[in-house]
Protein backbone atom coordinates (compact mmCIF):
# COMPACT_ATOMS: atom_id res chain seq x y z
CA UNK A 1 16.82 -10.11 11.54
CA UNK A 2 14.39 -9.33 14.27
CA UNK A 3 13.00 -11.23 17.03
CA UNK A 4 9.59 -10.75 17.73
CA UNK A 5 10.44 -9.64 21.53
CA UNK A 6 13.06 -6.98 20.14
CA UNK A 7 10.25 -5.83 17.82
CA UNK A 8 7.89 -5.41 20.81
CA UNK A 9 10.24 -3.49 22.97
CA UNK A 10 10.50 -0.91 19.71
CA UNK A 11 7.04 -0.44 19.72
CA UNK A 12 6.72 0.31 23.57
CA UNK A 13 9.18 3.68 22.47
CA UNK A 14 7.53 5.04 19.69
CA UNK A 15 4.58 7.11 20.03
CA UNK A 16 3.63 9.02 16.87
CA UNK A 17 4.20 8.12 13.41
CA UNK A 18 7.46 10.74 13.22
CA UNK A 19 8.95 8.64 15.99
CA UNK A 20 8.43 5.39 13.85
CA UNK A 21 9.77 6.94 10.52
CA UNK A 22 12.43 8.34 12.53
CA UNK A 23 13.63 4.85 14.00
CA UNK A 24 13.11 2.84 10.61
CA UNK A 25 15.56 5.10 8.60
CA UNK A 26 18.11 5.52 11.26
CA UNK A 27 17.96 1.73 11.26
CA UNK A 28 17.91 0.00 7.84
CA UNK A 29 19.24 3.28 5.65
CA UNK A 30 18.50 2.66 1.97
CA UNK A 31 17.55 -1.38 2.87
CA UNK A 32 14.23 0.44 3.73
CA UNK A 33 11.31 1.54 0.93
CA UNK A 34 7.97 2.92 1.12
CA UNK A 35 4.82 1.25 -1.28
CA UNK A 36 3.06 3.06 -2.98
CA UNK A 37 -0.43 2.85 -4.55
CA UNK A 38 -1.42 6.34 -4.15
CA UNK A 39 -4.44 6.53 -2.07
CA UNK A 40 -4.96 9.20 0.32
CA UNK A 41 -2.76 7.20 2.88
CA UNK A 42 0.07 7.46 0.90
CA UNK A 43 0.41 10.93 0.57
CA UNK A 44 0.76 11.35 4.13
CA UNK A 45 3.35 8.79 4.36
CA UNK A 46 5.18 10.36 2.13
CA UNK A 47 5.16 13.95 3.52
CA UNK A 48 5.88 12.71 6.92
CA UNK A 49 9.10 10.46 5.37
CA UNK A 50 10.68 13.13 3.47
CA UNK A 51 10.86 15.57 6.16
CA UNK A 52 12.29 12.65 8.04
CA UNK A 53 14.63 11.56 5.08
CA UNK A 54 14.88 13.40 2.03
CA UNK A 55 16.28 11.10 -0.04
CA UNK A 56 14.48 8.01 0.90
CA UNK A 57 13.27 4.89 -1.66
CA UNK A 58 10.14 4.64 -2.85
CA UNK A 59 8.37 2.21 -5.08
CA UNK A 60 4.97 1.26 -6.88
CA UNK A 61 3.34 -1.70 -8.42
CA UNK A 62 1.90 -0.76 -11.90
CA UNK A 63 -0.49 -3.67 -12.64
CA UNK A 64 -1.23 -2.65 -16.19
CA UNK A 65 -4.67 -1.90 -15.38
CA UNK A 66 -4.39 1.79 -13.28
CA UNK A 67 -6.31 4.75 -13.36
CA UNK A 68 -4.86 7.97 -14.79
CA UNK A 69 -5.85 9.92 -12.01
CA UNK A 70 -3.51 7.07 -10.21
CA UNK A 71 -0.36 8.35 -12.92
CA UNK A 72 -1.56 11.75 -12.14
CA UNK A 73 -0.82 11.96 -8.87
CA UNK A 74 2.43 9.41 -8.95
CA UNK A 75 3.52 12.70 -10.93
CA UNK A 76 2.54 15.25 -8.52
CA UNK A 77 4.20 13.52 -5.88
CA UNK A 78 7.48 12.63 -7.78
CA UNK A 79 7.87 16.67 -8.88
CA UNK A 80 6.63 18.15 -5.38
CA UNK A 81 8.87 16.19 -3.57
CA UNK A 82 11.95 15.18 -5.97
CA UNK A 83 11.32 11.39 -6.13
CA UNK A 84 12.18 8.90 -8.33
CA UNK A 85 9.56 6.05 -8.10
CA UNK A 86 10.95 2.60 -8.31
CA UNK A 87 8.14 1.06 -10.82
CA UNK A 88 7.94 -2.52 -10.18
CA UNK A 89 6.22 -4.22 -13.09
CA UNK A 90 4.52 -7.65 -13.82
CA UNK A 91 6.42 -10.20 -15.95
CA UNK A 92 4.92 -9.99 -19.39
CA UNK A 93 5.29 -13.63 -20.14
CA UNK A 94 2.74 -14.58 -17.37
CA UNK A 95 0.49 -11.82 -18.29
CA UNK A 96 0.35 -12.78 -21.59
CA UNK A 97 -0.30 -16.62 -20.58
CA UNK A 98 -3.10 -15.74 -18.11
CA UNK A 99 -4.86 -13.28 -20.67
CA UNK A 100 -4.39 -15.57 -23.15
CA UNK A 101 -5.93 -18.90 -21.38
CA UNK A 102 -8.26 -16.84 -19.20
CA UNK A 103 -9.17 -13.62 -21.11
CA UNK A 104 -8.81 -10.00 -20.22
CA UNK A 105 -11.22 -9.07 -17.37
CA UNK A 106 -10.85 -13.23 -15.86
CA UNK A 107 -11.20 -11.35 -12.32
CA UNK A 108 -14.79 -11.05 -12.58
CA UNK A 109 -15.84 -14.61 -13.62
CA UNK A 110 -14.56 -16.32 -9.97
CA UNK A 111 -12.48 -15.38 -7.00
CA UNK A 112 -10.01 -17.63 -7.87
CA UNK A 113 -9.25 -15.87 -11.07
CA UNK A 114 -9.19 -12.51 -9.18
CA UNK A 115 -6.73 -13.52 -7.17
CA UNK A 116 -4.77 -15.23 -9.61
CA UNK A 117 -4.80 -11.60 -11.30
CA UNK A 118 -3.68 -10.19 -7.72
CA UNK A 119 -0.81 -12.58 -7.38
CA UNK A 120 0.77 -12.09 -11.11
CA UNK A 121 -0.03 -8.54 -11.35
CA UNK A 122 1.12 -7.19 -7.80
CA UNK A 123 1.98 -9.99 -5.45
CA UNK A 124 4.70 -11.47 -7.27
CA UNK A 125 6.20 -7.88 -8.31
CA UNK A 126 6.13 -6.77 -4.64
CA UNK A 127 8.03 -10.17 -3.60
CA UNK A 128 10.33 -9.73 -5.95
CA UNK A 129 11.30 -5.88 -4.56
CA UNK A 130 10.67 -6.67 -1.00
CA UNK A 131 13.32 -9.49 -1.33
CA UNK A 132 15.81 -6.90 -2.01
CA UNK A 133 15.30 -4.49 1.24
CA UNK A 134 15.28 -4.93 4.79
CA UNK A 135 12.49 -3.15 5.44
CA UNK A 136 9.53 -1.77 4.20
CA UNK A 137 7.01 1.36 5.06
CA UNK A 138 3.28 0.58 4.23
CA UNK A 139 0.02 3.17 4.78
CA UNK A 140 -1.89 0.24 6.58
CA UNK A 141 -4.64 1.52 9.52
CA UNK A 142 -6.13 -0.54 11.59
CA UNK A 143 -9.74 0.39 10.63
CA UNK A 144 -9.54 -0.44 6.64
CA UNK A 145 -11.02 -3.70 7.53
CA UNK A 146 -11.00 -7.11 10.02
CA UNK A 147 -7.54 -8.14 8.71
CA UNK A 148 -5.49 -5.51 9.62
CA UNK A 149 -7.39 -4.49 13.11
CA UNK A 150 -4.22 -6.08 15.09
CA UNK A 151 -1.27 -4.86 13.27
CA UNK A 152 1.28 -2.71 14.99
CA UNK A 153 3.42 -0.03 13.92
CA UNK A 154 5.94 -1.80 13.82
CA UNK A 155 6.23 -5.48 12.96
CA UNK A 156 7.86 -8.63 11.53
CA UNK A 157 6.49 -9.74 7.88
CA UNK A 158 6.68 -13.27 8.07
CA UNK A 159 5.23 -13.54 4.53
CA UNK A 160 8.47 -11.84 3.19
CA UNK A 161 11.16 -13.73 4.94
CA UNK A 162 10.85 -11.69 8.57
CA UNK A 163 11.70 -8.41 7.02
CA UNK A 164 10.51 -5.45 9.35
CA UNK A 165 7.40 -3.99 8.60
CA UNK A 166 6.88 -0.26 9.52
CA UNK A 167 2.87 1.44 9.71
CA UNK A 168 2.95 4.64 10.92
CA UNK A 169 -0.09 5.75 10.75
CA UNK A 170 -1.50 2.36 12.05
CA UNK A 171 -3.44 3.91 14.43
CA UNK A 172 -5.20 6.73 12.60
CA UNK A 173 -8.54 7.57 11.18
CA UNK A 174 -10.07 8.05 7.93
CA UNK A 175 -10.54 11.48 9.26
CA UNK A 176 -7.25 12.04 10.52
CA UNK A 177 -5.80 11.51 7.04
CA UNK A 178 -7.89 13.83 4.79
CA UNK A 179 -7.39 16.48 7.56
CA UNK A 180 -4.04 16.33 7.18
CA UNK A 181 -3.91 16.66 3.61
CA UNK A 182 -5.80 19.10 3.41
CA UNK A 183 -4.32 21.89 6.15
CA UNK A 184 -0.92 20.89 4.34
CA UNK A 185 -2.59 21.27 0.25
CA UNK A 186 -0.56 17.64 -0.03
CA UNK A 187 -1.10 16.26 -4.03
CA UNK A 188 -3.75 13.49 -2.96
CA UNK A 189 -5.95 10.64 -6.24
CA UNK A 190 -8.30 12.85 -7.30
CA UNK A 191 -10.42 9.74 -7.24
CA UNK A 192 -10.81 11.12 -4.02
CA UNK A 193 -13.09 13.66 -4.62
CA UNK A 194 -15.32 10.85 -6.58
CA UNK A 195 -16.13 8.74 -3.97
CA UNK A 196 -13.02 6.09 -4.07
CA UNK A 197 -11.99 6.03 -0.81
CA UNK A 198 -9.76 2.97 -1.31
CA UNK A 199 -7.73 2.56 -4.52
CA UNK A 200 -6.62 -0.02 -6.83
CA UNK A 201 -7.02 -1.55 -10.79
CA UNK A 202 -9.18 0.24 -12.20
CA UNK A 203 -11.47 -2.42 -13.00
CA UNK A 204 -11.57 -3.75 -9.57
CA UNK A 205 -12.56 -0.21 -7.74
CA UNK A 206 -15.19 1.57 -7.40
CA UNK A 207 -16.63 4.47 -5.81
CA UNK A 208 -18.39 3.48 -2.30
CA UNK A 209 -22.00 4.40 -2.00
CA UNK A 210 -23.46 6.17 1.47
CA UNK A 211 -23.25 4.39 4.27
CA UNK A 212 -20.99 1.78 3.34
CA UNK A 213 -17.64 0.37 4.18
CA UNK A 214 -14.30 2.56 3.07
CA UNK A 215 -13.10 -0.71 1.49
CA UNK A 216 -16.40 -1.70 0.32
CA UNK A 217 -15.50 -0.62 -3.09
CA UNK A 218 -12.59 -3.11 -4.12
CA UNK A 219 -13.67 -6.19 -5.93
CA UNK A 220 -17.03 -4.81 -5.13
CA UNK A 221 -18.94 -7.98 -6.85
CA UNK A 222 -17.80 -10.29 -4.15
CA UNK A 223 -19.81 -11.42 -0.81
CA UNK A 224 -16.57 -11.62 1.32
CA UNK A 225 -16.25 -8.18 3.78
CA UNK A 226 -12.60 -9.54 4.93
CA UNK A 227 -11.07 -9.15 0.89
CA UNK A 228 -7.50 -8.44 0.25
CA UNK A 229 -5.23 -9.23 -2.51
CA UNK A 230 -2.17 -11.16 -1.28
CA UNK A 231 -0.21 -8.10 -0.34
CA UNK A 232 -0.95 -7.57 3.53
CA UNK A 233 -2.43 -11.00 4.64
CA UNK A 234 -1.42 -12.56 7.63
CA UNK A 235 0.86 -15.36 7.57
């Protein structure tokens, strides 16, 4: 475990997102995965991490409720690179039980339901993994939205038990990531290419319209600008 003034002195030594990568494998080893939901933000992450370490973990929530562009590229990625995705699933009793008592698409009838569908479908899956690692690699940036504008790349995740919590690419743009995928031809969501420039369930996403916010587009038919699902909130 980490203090939080160890964790600061990290951050003062890395500089780029290599340096970061570089540090978190050398450190935790296999205690150390990288999430996965296939936006445009994780294939970067993932290029960067296998030239770092080949044979690193990676995992992915699958809610149930995904797009098949989503499975489309999971594939891409797993053959181009040699990966075996860790697919964390939700426990089919409670699926079953919420369905049952609150009916298929509850997420659109209140913000309470939606996030009751956030916590069974992906919160509770990712708790369950993260409780088994050390460490974990995220594609967070700092501009997605108000919630994340102070995260570092490196930092302690006090809402999984103080395991270490590594953003590499914390600090880039929107811009910064489709360049890169595109002067390196990286497998990217062709959701992309539609307009979703932030990805999730299917029913819950939607393509943004001009001028609006990247993350405008996720649980679109609420009035909150500050929306998450449970998985990167602050403690």
């Amino acid at each position: 475990m980490y203090t939080q003034e160890e964790i600061d002195k990290v951050n003062t030594r890395l500089k780029t997102p290599e340096d970061a990568l570089r540090w978190a494998y050398e450190t935790f080893g296999d205690k150390i995965a990288k999430a996965s939901s296939f936006g445009p933000e994780d294939s970067v992450v993932t290029d960067m991490i296998i030239k770092v370490n080949p044979k690193a973990r990676f995992f992915t929530l699958d809610t149930g409720r995904l797009n098949q562009e989503t499975y489309d590229v999971m594939d891409a990625i797993a053959k181009k690179y040699n990966i075996n995705f860790e697919v964390m699933f939700p426990e089919t009793a409670a699926v079953e039980e919420m369905v049952g008592t609150k009916g298929i698409n509850l997420f659109y009838d209140s913000v309470e339901n939606r996030k009751l569908c956030c916590e069974i479908r992906k919160v509770r899956p990712l708790n369950k993994i993260l409780s088994t690692l050390d460490a974990w690699v995220t594609g967070l940036r700092r501009d997605q939205n108000e919630n994340r504008s102070h995260a570092a790349m490196v930092e302690l995740d006090h809402l999984h038990g103080g395991i270490v919590k590594v953003n590499p690419i914390i600090e880039w743009t929107w811009d910064q990531v489709l360049s890169y995928i595109k002067e390196r031809n990286l497998p990217y969501n062709k959701l992309l290419d539609r307009g979703y420039t932030s990805i999730g369930c299917e029913p819950c996403t939607r393509a943004i319209k001009p001028g609006e916010d990247l993350r405008s587009g996720r649980w679109w038919w609420e009035s909150d600008t500050h929306k998450e699902c449970g998985l990167h909130m602050k403690h």
